[in-house]
Protein backbone atom coordinates (compact mmCIF):
# COMPACT_ATOMS: atom_id res chain seq x y z
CA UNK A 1 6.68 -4.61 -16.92
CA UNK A 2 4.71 -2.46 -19.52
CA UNK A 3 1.77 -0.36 -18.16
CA UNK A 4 -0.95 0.07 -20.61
CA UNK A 5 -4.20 2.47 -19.42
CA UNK A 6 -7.13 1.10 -21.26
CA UNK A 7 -8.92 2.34 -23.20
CA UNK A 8 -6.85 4.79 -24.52
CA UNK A 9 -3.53 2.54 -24.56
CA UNK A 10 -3.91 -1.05 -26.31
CA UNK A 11 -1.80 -3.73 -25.78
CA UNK A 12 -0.79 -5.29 -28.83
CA UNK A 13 -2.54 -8.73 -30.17
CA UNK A 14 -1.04 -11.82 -28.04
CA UNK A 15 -1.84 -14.51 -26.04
CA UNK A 16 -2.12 -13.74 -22.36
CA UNK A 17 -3.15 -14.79 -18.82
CA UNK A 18 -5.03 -12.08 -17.01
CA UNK A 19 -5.66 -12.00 -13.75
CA UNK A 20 -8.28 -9.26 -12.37
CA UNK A 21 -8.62 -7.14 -9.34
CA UNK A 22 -8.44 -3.98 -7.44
CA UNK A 23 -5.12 -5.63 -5.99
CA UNK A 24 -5.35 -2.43 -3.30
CA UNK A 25 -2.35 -3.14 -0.71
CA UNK A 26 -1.42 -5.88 -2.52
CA UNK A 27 -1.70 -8.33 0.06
CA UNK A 28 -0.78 -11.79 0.94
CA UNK A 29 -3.81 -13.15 -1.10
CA UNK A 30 -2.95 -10.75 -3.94
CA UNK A 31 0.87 -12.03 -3.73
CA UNK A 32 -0.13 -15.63 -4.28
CA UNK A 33 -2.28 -14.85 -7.55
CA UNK A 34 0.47 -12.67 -9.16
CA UNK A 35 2.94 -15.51 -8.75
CA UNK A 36 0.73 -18.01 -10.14
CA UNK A 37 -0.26 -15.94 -12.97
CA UNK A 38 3.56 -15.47 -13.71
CA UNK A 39 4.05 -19.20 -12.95
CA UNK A 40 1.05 -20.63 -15.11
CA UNK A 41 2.06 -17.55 -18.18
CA UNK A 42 5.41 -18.76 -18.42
CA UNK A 43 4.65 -22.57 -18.77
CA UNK A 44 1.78 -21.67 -21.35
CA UNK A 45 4.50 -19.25 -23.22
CA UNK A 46 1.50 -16.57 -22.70
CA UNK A 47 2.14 -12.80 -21.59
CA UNK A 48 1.59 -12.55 -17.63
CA UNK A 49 -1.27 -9.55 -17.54
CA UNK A 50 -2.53 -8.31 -14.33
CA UNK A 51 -5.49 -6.23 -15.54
CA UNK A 52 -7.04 -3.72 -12.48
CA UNK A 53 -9.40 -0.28 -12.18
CA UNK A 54 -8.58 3.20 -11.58
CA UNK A 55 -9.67 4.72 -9.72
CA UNK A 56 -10.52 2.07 -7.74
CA UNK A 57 -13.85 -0.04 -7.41
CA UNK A 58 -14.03 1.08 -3.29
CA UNK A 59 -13.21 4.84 -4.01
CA UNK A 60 -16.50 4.69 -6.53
CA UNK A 61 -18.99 2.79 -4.34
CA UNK A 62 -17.88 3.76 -0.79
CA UNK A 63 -19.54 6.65 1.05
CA UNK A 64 -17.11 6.99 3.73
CA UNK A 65 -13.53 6.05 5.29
CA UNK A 66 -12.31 3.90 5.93
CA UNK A 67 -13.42 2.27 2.42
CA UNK A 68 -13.06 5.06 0.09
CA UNK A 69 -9.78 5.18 1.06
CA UNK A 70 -6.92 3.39 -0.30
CA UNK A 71 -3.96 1.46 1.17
CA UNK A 72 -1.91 1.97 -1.66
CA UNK A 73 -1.60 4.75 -4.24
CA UNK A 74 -1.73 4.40 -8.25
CA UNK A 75 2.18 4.97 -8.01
CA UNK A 76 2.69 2.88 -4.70
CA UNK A 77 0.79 0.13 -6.05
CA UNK A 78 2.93 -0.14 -9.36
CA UNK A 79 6.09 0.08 -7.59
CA UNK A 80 5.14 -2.73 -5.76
CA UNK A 81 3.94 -4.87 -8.72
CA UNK A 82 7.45 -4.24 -9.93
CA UNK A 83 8.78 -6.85 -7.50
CA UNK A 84 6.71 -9.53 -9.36
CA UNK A 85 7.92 -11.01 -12.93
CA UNK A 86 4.51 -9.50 -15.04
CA UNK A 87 4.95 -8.71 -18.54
CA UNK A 88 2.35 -6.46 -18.34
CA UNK A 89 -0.52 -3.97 -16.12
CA UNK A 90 -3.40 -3.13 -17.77
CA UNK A 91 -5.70 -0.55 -15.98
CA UNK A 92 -8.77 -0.29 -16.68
CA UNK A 93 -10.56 3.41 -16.77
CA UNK A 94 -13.46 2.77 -13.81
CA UNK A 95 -14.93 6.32 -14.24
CA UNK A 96 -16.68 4.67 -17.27
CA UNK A 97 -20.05 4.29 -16.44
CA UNK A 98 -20.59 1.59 -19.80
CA UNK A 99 -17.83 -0.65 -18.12
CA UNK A 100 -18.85 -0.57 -14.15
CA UNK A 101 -22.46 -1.27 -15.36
CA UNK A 102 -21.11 -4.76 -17.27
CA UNK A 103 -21.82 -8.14 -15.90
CA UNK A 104 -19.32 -10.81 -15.33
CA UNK A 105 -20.30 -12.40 -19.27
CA UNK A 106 -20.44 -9.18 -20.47
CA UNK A 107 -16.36 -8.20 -19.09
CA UNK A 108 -14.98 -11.32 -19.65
CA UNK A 109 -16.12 -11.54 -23.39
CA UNK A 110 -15.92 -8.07 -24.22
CA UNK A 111 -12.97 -6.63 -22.26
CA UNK A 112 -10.94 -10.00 -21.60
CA UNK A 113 -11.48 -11.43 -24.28
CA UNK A 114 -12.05 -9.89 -26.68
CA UNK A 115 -10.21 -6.29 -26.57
CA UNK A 116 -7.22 -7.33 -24.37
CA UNK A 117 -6.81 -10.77 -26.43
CA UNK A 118 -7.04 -12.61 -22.69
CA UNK A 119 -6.89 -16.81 -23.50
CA UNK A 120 -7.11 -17.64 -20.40
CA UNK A 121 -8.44 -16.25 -16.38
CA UNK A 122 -6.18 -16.53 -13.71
CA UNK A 123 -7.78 -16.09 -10.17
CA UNK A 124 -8.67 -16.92 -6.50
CA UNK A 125 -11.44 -19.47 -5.79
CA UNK A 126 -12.75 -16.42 -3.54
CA UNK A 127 -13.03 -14.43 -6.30
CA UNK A 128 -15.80 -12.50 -7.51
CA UNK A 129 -16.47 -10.25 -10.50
CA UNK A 130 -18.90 -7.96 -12.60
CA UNK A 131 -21.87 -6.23 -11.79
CA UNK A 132 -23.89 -9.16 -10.98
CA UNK A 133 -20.89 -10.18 -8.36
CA UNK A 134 -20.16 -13.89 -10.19
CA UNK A 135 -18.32 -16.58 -8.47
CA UNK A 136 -15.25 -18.02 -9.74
CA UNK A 137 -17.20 -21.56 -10.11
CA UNK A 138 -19.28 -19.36 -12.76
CA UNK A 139 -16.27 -17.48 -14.04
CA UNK A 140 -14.67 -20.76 -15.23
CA UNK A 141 -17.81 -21.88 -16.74
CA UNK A 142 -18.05 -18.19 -19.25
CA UNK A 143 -14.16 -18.98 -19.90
CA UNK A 144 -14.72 -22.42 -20.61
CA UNK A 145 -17.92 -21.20 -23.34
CA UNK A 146 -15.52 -18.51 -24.54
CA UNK A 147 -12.44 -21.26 -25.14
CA UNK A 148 -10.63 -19.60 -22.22
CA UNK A 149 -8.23 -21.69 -19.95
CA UNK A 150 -9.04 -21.10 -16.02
CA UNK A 151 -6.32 -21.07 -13.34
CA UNK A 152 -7.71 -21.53 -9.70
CA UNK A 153 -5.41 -19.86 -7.33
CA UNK A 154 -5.94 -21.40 -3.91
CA UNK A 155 -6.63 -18.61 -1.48
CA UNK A 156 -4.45 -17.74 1.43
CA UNK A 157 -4.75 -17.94 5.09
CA UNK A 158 -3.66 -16.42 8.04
CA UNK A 159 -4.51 -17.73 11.23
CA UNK A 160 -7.81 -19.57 9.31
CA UNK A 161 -8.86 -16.20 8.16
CA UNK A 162 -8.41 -14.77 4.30
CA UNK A 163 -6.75 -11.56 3.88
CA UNK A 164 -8.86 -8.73 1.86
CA UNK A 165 -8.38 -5.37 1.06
CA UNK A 166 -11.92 -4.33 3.06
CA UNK A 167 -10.38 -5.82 6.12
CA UNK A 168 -7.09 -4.32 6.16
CA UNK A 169 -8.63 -0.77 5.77
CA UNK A 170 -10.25 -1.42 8.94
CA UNK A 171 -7.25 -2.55 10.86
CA UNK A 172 -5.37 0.59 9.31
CA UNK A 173 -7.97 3.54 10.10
CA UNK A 174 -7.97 1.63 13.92
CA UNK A 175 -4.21 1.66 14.28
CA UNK A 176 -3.95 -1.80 14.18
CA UNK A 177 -0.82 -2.27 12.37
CA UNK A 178 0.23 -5.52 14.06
CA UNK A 179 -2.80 -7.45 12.44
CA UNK A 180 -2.12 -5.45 9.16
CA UNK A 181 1.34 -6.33 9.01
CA UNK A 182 0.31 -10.00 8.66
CA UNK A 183 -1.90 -9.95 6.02
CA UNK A 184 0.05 -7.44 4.26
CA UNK A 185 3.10 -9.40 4.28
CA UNK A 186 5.23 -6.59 5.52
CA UNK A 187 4.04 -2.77 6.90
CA UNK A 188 2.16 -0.60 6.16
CA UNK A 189 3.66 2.35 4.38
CA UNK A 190 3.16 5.69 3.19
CA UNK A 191 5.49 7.55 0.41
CA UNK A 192 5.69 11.22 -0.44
CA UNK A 193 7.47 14.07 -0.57
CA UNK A 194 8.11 16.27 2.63
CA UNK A 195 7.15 19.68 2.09
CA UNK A 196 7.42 22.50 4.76
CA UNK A 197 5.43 22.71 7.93
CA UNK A 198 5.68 25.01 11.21
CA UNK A 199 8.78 23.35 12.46
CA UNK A 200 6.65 22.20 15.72
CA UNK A 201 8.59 19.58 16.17
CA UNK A 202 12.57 21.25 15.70
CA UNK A 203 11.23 23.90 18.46
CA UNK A 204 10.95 20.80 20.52
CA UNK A 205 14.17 19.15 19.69
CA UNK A 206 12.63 16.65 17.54
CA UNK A 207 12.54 17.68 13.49
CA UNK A 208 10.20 16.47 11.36
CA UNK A 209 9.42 15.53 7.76
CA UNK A 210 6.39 16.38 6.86
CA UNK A 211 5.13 14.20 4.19
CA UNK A 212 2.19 15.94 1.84
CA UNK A 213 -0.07 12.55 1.79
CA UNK A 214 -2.81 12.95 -0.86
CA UNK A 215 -6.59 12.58 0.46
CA UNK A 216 -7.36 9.00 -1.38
CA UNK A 217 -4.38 7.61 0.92
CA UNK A 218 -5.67 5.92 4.23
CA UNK A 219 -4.05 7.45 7.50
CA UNK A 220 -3.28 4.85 10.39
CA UNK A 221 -5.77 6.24 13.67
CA UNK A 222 -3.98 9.36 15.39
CA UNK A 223 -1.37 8.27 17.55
CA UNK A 224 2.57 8.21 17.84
CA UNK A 225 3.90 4.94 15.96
CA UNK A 226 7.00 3.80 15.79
CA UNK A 227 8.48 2.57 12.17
CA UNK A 228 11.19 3.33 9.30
CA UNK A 229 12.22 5.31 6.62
CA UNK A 230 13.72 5.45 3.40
CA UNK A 231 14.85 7.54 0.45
CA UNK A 232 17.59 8.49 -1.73
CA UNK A 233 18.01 11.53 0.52
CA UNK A 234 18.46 9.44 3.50
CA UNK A 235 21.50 7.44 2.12
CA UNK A 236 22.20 4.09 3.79
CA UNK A 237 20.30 3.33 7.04
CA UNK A 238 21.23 0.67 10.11
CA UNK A 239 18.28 -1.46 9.13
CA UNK A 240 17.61 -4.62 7.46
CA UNK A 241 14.09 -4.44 6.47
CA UNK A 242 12.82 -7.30 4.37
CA UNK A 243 12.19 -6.06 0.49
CA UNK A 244 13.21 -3.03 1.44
CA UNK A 245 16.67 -3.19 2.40
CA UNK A 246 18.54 -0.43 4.67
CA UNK A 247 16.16 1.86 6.41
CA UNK A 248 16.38 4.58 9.22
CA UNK A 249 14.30 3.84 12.56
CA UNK A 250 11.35 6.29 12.79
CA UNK A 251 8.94 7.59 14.96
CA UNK A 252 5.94 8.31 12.95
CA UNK A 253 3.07 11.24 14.61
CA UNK A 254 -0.15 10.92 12.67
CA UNK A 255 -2.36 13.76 13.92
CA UNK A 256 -3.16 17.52 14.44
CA UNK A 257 -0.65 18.44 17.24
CA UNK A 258 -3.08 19.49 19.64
CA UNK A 259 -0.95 20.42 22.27
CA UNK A 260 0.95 23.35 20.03
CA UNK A 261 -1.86 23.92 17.62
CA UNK A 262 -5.62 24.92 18.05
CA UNK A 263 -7.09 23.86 15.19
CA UNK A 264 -5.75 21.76 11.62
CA UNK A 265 -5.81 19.03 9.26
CA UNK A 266 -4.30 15.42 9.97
CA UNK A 267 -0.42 15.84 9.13
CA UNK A 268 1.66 12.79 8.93
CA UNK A 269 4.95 13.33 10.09
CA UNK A 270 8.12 11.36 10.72
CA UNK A 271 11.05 11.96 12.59
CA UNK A 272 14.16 10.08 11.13
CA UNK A 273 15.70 8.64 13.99
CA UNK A 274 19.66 9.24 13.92
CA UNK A 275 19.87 11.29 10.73
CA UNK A 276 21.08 14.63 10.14
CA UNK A 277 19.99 16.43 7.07
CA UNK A 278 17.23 18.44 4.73
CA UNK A 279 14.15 16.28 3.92
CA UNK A 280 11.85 19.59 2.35
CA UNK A 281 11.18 18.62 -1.36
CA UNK A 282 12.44 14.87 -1.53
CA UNK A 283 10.13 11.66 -1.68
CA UNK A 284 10.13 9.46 1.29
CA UNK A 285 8.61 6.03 2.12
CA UNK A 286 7.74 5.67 5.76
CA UNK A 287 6.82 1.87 7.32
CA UNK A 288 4.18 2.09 9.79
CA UNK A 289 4.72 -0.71 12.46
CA UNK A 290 3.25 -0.40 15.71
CA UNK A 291 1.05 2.45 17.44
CA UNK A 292 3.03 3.30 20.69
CA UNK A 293 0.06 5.50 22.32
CA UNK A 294 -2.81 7.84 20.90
CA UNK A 295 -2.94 11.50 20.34
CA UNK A 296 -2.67 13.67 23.42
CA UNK A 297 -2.95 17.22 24.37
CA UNK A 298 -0.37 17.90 27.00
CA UNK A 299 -0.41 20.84 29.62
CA UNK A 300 2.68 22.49 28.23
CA UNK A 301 5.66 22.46 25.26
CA UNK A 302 7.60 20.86 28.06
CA UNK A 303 5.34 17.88 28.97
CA UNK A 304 5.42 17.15 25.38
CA UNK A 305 8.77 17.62 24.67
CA UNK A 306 9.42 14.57 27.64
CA UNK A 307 6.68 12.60 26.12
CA UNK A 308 8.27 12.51 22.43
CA UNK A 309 11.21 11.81 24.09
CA UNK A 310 10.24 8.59 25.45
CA UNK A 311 8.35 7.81 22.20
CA UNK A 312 11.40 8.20 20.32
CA UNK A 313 13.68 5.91 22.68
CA UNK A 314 11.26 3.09 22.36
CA UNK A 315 10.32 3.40 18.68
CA UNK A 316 14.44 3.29 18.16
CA UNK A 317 14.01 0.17 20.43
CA UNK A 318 11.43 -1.73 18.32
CA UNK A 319 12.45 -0.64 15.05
CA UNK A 320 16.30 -2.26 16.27
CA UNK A 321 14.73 -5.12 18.07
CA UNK A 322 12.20 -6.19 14.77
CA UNK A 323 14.77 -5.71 11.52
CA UNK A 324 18.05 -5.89 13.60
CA UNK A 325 21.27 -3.63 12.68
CA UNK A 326 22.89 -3.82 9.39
CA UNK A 327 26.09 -1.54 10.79
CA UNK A 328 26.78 0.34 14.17
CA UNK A 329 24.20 2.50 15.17
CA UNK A 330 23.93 5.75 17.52
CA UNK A 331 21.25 7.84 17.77
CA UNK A 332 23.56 10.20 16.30
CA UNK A 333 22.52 14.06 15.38
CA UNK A 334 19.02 15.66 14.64
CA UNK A 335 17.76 15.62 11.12
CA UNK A 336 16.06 19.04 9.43
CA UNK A 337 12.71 18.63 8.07
């Protein structure tokens, strides 16, 4: 998969399929349009091109979180792309006034077309695009005029309702990672690198990596959560999590720490359940799966200290009971963060 970052980077002259979007999270409905663009591409002997904006179109236009936040990073969202069979990304530079302003004609003519050499327009029949907001029953009549071939993706649905981006945001920033987790197609998940923090949680017999998450990246609602984690440092973990492969159960702390600190940002932190080792300076992906309670300031160190305890055992218990054991499992030694 070749990653071209228009307009400085241009693809060279062939036919392709595009497909367009923000494709943040890279959701269920997202999933179904990059394997029919990859489908359709390789019967037409075209180049598969998934063409999408950075930054994205909801960081520019959104006041406010949860929608000027994003589910998935520049990096997260390629890495994930990687799992499809695209020839090619194309993104698009949005902090160009000249190409936000341009109207559905005006983008697929000009940019599609003409620039990125697109022959045909691969999309959901949800779809919208431009400035003027243009169905896709008037996106396949511009293709048509322009001699473009249009694929209708038929859109996806989840208990009768159609997963978007917008949506999931919402469930995220409310802890809702249940509902997420279905229109995702698997959880929720946040990867960086652990950097150093006030070793809170070792004083309490629970270590922490402390991941540095950058401000564009949407936090699940303070809480305790319980989850996974990988990364090279890790090494092999006792679960079997689906596209994934062998993770470490997790309990997952989104919040300030109320009970130990005064006053802070949001950390996100993750205790590796059953490891033993030094996280500080090496990148981690953490799955976020269910919230277990909300942020609370206990009386004491001590009431806390009982409190994670009982988090821990039952985010061990969840994470074994939803992706199962690959190998024998204890709960083994404390990890360092």
């Amino acid at each position: 998969m070749k990653v071209y970052r228009w307009p400085a980077e241009q693809p060279p002259k062939a036919k392709r399929l595009v497909a367009v979007g923000g494709f943040d999270g890279l959701h269920l409905g997202h999933q179904r349009v990059a394997q029919e663009l990859c489908r359709r591409a390789a019967q037409l002997g075209w180049y598969s091109c998934l063409v999408t904006f950075e930054p994205l179109p909801a960081q520019v236009f959104a006041s406010a979180p949860p929608h000027n936040r994003r589910l998935t990073t520049q990096a997260e969202r390629l890495r994930l792309l990687k799992r499809f069979c695209l020839d090619e990304v194309c993104i698009l530079d949005f902090n160009r006034k000249e190409l936000r302003q341009l109207t559905a004609r005006e983008f697929v003519a000009k940019v599609l077309h003409e620039a990125l050499g697109a022959e045909g327009l691969c999309g959901s029949e949800s779809h919208r695009m431009g400035s003027d907001r243009v169905a896709w029953y008037e996106l396949v009549a511009i293709a048509g005029e322009l001699g473009m071939k249009a694929v209708a993706v038929e859109p996806v649905q989840i208990r009768g309702e159609r997963p978007s981006s917008t949506h999931i945001r919402e469930l995220v920033w409310a802890g809702e990672m249940n509902k997420a987790r279905e229109l995702l197609g698997r959880d929720y998940t946040v990867t960086s690198v652990a950097v150093p923090g006030q070793g809170l949680g070792r004083t309490l017999g629970f270590p922490t990596a402390n991941l540095e998450v950058a401000e564009e990246k949407l936090l699940p609602a303070e809480g305790v959560y319980s989850g996974w984690a990988v990364g090279e440092v890790l090494g092999q973990g006792p679960l079997d999590v689906p596209g994934v492969g062998a993770a470490w159960p997790a309990a997952i702390n989104v919040g300030t720490c109320p009970t130990l600190k005064h006053e802070g940002n949001t950390s996100f932190e993750v205790h590796v359940i059953g490891w033993n080792g030094t996280t500080c300076g090496c990148e981690l992906t953490a799955g976020v799966s269910e919230r277990l309670r909300g942020e609370q300031c206990f009386r004491d160190a001590e009431s806390l200290r009982t409190q994670i305890a009982v988090d821990v055992s039952r985010a061990r218990r969840l994470a074994l009971r939803r992706y199962g054991a690959s190998r024998a499992f204890t709960s083994g030694p404390k990890h360092g963060g």
